[in-house]
N, C-alpha and C. Protein backbone atom coordinates (compact mmCIF):
# COMPACT_ATOMS: atom_id res chain seq x y z
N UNK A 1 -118.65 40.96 -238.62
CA UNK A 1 -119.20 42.27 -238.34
C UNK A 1 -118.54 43.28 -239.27
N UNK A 2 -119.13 43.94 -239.65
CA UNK A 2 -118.60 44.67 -240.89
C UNK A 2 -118.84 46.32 -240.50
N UNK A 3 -117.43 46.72 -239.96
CA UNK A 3 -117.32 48.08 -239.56
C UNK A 3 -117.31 49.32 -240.63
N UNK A 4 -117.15 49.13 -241.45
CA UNK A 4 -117.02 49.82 -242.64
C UNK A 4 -118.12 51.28 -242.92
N UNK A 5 -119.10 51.33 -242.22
CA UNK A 5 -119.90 52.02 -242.17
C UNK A 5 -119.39 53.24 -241.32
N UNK A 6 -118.79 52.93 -240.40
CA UNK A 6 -118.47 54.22 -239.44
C UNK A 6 -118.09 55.01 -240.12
N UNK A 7 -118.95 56.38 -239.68
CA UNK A 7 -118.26 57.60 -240.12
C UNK A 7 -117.58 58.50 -239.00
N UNK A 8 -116.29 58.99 -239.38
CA UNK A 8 -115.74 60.16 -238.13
C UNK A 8 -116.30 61.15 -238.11
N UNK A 9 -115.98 61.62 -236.75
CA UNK A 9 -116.64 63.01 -236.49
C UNK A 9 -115.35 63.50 -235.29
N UNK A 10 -114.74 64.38 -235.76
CA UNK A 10 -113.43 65.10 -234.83
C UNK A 10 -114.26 66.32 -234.42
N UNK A 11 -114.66 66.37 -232.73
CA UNK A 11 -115.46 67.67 -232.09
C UNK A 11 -114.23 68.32 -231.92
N UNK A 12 -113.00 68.24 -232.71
CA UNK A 12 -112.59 69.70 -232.42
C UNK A 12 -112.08 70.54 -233.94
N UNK A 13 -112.71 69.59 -234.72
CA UNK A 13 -112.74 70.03 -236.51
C UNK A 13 -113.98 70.54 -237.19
N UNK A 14 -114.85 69.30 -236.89
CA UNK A 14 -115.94 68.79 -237.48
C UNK A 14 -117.37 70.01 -237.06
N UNK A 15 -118.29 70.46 -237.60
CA UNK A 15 -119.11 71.13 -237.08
C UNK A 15 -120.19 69.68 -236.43
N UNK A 16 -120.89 69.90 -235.21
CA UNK A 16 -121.73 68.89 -234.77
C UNK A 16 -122.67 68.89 -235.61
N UNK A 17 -123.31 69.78 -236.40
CA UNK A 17 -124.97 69.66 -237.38
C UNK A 17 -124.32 68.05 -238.52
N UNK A 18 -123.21 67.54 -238.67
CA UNK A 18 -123.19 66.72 -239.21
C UNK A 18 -123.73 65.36 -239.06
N UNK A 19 -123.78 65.44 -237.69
CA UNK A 19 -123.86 64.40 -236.54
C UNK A 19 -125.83 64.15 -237.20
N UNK A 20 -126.25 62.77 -237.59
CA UNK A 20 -127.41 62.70 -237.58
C UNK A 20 -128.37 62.60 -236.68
N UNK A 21 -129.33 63.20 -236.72
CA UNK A 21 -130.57 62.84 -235.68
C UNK A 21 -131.21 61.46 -235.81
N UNK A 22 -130.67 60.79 -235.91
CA UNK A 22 -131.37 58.95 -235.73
C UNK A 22 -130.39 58.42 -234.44
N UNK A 23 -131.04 57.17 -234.44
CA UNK A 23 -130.44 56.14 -233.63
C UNK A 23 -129.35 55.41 -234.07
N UNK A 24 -128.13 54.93 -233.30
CA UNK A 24 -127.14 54.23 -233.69
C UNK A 24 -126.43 54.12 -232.77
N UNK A 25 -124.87 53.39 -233.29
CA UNK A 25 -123.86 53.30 -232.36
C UNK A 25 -122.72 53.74 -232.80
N UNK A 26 -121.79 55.04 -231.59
CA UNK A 26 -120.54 55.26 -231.68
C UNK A 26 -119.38 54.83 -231.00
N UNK A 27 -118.16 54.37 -231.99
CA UNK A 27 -117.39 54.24 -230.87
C UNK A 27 -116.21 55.79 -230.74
N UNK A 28 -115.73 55.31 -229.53
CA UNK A 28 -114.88 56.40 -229.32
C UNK A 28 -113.35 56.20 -228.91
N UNK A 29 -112.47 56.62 -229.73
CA UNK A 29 -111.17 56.59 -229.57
C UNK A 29 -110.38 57.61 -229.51
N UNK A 30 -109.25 57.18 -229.07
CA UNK A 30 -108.69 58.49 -228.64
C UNK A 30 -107.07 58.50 -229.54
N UNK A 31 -106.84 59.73 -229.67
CA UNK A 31 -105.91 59.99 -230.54
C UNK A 31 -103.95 59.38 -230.32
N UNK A 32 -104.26 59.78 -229.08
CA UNK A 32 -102.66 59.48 -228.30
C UNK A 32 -103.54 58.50 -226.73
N UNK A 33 -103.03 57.54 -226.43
CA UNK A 33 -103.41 56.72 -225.78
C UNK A 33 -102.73 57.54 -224.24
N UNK A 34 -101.54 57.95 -225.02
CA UNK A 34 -101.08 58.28 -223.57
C UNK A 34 -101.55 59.47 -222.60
N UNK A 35 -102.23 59.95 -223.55
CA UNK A 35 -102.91 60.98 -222.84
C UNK A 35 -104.62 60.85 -221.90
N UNK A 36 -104.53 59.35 -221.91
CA UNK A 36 -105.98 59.06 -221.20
C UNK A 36 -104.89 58.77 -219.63
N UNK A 37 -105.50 59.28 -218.43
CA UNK A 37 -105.20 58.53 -217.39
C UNK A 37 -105.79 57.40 -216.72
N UNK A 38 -104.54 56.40 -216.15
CA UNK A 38 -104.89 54.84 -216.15
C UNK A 38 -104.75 54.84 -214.71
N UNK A 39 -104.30 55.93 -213.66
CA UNK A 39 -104.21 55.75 -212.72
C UNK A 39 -102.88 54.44 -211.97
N UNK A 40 -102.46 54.37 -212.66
CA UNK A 40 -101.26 53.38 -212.49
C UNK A 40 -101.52 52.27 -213.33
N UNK A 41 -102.67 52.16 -213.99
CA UNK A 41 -103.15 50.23 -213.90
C UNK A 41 -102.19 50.26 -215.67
N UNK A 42 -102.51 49.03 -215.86
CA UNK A 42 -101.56 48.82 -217.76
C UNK A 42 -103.09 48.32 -218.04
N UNK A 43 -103.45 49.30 -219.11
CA UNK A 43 -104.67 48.54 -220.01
C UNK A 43 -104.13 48.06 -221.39
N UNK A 44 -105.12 47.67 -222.07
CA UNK A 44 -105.07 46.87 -222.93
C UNK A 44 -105.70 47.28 -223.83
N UNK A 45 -105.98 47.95 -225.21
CA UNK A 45 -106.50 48.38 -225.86
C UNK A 45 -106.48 47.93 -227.57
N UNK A 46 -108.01 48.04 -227.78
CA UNK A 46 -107.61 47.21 -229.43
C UNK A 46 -107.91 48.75 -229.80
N UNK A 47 -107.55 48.58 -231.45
CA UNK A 47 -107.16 49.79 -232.24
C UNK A 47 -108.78 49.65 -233.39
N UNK A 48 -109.13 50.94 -233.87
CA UNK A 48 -110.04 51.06 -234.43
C UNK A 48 -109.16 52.07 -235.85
N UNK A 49 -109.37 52.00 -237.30
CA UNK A 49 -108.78 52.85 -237.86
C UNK A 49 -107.40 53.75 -236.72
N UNK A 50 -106.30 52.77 -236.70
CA UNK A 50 -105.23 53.43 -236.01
C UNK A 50 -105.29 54.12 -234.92
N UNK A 51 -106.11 53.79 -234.32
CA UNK A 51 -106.29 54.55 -233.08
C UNK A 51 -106.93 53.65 -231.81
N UNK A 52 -106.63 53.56 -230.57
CA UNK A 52 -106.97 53.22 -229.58
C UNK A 52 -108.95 53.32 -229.07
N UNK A 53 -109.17 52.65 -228.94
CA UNK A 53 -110.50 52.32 -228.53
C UNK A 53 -110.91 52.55 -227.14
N UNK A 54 -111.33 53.32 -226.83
CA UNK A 54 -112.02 53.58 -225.26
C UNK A 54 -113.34 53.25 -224.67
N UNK A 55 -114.66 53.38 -225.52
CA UNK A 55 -115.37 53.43 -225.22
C UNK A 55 -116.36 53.41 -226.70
N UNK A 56 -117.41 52.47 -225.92
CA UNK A 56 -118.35 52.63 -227.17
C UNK A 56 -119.54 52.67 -226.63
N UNK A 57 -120.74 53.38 -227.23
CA UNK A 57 -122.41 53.58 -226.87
C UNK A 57 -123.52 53.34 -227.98
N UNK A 58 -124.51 53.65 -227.67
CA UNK A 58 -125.84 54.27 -228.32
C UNK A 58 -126.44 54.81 -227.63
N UNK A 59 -127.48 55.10 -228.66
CA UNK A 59 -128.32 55.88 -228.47
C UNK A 59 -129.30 55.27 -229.15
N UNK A 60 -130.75 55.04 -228.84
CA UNK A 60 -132.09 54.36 -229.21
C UNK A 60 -132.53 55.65 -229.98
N UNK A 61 -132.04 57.17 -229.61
CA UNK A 61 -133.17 58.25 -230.18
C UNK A 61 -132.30 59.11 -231.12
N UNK A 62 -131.39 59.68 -230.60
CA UNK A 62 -130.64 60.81 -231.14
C UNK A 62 -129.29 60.69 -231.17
N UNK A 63 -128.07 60.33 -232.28
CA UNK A 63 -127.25 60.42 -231.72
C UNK A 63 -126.40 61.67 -231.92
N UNK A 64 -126.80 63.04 -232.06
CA UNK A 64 -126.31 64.35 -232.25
C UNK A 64 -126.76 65.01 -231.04
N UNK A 65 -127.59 64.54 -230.39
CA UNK A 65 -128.24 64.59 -228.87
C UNK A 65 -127.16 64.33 -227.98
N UNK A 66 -127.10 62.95 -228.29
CA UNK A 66 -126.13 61.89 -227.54
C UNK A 66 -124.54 62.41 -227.54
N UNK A 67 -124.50 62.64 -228.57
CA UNK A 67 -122.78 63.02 -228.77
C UNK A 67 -122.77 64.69 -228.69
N UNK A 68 -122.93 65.39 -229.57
CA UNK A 68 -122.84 66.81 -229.28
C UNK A 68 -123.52 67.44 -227.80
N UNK A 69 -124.25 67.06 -228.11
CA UNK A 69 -125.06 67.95 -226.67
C UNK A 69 -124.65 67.01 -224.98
N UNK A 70 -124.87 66.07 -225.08
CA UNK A 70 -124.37 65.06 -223.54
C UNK A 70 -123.16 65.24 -223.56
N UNK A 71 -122.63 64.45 -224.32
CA UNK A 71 -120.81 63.90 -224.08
C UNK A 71 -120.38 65.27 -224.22
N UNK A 72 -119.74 66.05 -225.62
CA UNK A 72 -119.57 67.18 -225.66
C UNK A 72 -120.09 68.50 -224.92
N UNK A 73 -121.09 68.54 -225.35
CA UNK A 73 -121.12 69.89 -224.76
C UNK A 73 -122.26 70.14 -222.89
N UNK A 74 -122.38 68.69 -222.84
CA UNK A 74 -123.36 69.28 -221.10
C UNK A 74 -122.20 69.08 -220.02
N UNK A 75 -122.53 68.54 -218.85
CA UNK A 75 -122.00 67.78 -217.64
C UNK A 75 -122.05 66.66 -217.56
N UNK A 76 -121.37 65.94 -216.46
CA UNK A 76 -120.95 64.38 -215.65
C UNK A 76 -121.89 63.75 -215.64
N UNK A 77 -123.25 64.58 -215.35
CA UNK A 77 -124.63 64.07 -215.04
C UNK A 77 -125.49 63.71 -216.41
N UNK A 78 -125.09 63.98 -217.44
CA UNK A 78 -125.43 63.66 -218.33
C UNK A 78 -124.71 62.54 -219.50
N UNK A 79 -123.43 62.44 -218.65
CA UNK A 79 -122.52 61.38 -219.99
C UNK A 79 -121.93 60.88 -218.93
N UNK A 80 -122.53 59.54 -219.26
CA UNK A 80 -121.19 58.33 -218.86
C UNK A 80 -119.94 58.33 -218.58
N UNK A 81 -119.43 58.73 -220.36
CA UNK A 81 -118.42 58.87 -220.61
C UNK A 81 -117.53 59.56 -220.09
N UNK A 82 -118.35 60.84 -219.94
CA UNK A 82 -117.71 62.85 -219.41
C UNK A 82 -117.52 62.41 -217.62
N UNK A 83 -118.76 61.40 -216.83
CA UNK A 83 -118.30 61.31 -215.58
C UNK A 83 -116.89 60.25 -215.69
N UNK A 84 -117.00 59.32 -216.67
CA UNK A 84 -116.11 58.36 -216.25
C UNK A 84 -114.59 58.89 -216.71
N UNK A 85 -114.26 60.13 -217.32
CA UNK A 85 -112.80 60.49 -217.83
C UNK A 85 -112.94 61.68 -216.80
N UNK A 86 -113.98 62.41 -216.19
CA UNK A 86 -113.51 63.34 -215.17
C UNK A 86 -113.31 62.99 -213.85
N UNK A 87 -113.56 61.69 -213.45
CA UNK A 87 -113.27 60.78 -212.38
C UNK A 87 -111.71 60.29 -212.66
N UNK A 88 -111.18 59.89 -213.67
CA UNK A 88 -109.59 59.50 -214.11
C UNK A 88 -108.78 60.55 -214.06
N UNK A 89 -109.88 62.17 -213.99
CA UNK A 89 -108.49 63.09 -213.98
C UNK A 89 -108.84 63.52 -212.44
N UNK A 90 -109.51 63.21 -211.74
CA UNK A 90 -109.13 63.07 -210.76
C UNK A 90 -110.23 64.86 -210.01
N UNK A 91 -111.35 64.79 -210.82
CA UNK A 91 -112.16 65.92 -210.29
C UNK A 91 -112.88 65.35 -209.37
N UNK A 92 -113.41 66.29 -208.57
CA UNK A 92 -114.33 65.55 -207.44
C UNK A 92 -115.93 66.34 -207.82
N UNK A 93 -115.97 64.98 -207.41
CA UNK A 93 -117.96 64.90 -207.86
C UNK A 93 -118.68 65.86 -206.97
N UNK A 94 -119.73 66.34 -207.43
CA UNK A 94 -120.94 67.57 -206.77
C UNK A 94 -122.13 66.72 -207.30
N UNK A 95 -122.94 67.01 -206.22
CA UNK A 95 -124.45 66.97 -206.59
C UNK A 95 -124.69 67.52 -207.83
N UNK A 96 -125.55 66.91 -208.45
CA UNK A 96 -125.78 68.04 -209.86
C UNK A 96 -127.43 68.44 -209.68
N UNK A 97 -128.00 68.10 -208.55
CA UNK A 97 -129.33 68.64 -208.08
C UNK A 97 -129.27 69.02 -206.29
N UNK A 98 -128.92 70.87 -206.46
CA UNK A 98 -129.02 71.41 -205.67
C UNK A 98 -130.09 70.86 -204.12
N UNK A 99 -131.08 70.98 -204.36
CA UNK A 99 -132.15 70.12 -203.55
C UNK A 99 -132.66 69.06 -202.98
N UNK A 100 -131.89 68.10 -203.85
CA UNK A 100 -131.61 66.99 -203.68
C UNK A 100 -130.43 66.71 -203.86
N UNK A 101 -130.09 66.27 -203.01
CA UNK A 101 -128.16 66.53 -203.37
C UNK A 101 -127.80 64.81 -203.15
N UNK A 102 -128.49 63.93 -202.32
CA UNK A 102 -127.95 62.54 -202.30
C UNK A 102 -128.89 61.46 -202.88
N UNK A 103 -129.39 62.38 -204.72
CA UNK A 103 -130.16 61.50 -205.90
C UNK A 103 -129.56 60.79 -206.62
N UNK A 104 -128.62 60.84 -206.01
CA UNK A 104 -127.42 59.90 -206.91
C UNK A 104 -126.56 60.62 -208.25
N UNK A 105 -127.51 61.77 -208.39
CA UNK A 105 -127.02 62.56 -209.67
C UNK A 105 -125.76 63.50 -209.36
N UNK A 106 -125.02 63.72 -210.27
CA UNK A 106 -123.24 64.16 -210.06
C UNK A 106 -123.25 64.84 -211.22
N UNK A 107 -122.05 65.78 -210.72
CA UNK A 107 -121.77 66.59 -212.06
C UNK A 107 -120.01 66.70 -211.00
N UNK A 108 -119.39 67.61 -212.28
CA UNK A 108 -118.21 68.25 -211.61
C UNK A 108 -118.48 69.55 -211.67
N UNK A 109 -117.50 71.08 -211.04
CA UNK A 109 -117.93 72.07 -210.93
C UNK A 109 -117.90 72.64 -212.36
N UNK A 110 -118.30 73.47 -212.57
CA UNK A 110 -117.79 74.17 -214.00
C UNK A 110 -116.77 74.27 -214.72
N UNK A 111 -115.80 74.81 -213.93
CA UNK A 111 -114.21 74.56 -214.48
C UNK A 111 -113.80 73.64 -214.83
N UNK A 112 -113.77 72.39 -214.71
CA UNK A 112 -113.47 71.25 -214.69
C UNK A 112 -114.74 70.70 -215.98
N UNK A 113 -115.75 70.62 -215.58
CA UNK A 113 -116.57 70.38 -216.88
C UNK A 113 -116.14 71.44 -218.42
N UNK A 114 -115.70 72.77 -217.90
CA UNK A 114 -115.02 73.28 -219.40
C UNK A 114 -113.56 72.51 -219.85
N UNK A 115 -113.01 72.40 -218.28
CA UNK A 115 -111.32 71.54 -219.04
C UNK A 115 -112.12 70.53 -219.68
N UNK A 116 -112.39 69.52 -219.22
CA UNK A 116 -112.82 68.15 -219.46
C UNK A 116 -113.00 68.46 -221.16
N UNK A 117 -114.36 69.60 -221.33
CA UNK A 117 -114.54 69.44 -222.66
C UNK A 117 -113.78 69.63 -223.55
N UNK A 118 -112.84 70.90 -223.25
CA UNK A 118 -111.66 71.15 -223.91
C UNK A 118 -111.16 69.68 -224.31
N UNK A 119 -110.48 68.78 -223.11
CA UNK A 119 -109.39 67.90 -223.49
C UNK A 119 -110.03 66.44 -224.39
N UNK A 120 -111.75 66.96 -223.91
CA UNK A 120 -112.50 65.45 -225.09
C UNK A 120 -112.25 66.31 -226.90
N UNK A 121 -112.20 67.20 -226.83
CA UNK A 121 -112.53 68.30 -227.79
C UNK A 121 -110.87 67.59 -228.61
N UNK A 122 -109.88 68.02 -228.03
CA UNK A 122 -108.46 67.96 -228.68
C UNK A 122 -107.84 66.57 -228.59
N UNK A 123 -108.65 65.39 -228.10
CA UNK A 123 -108.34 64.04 -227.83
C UNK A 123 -108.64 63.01 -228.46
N UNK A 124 -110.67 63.14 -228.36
CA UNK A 124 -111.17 62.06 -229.15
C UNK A 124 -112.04 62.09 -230.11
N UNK A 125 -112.03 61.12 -231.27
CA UNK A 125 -112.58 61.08 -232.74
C UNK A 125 -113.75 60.51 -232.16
N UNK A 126 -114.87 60.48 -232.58
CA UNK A 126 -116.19 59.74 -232.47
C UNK A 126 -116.58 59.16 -233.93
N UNK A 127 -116.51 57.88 -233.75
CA UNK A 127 -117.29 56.99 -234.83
C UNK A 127 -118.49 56.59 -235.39
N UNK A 128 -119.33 56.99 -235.92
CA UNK A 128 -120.98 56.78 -235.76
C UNK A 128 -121.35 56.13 -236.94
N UNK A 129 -121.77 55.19 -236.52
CA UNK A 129 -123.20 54.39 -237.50
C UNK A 129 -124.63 53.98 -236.98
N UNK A 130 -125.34 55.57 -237.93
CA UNK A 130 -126.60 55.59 -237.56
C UNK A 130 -127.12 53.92 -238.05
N UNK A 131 -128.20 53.00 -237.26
CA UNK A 131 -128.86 52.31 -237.41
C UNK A 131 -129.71 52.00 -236.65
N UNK A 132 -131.31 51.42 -236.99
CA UNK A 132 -132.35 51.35 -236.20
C UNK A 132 -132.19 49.77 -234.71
N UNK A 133 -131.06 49.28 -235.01
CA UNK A 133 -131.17 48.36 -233.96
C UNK A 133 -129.50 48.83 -233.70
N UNK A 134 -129.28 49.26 -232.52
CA UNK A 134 -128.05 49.71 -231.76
C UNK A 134 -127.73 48.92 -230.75
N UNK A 135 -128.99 48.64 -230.25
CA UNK A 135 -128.59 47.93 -228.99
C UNK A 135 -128.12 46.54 -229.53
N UNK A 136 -128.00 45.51 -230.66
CA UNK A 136 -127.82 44.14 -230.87
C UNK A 136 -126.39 44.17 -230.77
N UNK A 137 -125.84 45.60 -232.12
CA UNK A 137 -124.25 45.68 -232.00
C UNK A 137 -123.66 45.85 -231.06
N UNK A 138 -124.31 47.27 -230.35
CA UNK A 138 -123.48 47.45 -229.17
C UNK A 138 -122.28 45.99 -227.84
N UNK A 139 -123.29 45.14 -227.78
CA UNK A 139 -122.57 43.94 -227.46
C UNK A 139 -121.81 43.18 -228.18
N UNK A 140 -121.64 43.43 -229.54
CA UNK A 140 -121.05 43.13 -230.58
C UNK A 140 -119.67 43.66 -230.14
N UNK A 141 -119.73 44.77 -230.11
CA UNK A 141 -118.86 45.81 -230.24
C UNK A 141 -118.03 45.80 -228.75
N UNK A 142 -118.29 45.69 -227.92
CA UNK A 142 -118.33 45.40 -226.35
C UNK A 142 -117.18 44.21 -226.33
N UNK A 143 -117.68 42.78 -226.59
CA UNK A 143 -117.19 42.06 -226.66
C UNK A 143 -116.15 41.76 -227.97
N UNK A 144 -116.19 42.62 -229.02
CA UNK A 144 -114.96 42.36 -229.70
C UNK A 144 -113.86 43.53 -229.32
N UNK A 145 -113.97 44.47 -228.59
CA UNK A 145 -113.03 45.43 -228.82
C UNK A 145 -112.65 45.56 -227.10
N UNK A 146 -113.73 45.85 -226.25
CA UNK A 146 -113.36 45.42 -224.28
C UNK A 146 -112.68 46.85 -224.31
N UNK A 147 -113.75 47.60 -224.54
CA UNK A 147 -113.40 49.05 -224.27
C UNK A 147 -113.08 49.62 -222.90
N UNK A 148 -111.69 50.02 -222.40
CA UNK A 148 -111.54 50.09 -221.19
C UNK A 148 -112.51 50.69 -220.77
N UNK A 149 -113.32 51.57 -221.15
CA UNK A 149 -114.16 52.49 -219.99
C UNK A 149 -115.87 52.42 -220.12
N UNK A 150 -116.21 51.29 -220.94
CA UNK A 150 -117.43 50.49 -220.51
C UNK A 150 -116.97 49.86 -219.39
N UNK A 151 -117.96 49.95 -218.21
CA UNK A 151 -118.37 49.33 -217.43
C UNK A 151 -119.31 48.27 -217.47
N UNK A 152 -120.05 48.96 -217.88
CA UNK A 152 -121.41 47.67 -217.53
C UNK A 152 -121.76 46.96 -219.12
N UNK A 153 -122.30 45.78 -218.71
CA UNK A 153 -121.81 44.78 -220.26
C UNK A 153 -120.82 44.74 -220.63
N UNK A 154 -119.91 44.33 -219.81
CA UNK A 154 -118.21 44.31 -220.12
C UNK A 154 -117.58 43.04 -218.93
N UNK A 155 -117.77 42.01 -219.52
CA UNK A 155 -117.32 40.69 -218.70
C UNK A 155 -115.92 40.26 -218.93
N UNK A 156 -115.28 41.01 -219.76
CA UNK A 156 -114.04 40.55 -219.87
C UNK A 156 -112.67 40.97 -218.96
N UNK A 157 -112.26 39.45 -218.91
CA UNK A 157 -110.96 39.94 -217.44
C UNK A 157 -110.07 40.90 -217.60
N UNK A 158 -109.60 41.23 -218.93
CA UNK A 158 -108.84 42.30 -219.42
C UNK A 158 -109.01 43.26 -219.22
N UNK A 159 -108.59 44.07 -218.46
CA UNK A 159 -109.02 45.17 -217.98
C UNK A 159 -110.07 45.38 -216.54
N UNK A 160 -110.16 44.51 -216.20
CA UNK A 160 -111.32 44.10 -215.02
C UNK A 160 -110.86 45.53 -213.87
N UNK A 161 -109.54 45.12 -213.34
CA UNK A 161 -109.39 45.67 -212.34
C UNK A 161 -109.41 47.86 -212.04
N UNK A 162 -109.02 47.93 -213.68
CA UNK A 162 -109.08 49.34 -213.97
C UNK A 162 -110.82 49.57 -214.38
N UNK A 163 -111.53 48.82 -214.49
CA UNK A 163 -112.80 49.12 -214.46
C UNK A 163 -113.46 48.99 -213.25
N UNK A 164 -113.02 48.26 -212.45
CA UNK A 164 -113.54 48.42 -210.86
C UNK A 164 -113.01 49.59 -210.39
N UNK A 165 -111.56 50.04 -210.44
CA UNK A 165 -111.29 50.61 -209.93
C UNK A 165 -112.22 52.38 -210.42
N UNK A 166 -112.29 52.58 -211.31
CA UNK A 166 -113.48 53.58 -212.08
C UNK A 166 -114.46 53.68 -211.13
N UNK A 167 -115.35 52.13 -211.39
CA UNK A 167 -116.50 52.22 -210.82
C UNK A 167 -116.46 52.64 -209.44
N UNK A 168 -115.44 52.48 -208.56
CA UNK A 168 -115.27 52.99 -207.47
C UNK A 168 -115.30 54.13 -207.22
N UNK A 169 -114.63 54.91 -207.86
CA UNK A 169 -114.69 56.69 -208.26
C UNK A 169 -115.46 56.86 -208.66
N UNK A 170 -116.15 56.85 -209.60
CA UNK A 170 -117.70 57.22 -209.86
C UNK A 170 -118.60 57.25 -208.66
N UNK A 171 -118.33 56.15 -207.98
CA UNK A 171 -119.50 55.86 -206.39
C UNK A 171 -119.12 56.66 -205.40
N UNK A 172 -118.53 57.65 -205.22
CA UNK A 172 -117.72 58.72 -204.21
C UNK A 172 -118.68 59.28 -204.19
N UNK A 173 -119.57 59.87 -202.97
CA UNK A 173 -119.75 60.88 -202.32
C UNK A 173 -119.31 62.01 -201.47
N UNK A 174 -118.53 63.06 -202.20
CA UNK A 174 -117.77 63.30 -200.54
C UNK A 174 -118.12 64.60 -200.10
N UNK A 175 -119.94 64.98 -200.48
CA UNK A 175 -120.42 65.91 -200.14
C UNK A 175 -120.97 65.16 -198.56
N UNK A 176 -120.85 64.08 -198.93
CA UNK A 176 -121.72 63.23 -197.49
C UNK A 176 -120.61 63.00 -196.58
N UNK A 177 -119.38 63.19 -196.93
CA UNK A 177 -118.55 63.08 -196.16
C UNK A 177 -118.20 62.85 -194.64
């Protein structure tokens, strides 16, 4: 597999218009490891260009969509990623549809969605290689690197128990309390 293509993108350097409008896959690492919370557990992390590996995605349509606008700059309810590191710092989940409040959809309150962005902002590099088939690598990528904070398509025991334990926090309701 030939990584060589990734290009960085630092959202707290980089302007987002760099970010292309195609399809591809990013991964995402983080600068100081120690600054992700593990909740007690010891993970295991492979290194990407010197840096710790967290998480990797696509996107089939947009990935300046995907990365600037979801992960960066929306809510919980819109990024994986943004619910699964504001669940580790320990925010508590809200409906993110007033009217329907038990659609399964979550956000955190505002404050907490501005820290959050702040600390993705001063934390993590995003890696991107636009290409028209994302989804083949993505399991590529999955299974060579066992990004602690993929969940799903992630069979490896390494890390198992800090990914259950996630998925558990993510599944909190405690508006239903």
């Amino acid at each position: 597999m030939d990584l060589s293509g990734f290009l960085p993108f630092n959202p707290l350097t980089d302007s987002g218009s760099i970010i292309p409008e195609r399809p591809g896959n990013y991964i995402v690492t983080i600068q100081d490891i120690n600054a992700l919370p593990t909740l007690g557990h010891s993970i295991v992390t492979q290194e990407f260009r010197g840096q710790a590996i967290i998480y990797t995605g696509i996107t089939q349509k947009n990935l300046y969509r995907r990365i600037w606008k979801n992960h960066i700059g929306s809510h919980a309810g819109s990024s994986t990623l943004r619910l699964t590191l504001g669940c580790l710092f320990g925010y508590t989940l809200i409906p993110r549809d007033k009217r329907v409040p038990n659609n399964g959809h979550v956000r955190f309150n505002t404050a907490d969605e501005r820290e959050l962005r702040a600390w993705m902002k001063e934390n993590l590099i995003f890696y991107i290689l636009p290409n028209d088939a994302p989804k083949e690598l993505e399991s590529e990528l999955i299974v060579k690197f066992n990004p602690p904070l993929n969940l799903s398509e992630n069979e490896n025991p390494v890390n198992q128990e800090f990914r259950s334990h996630i998925t558990y926090l993510r599944g909190q309701k405690p508006w239903q309390g």
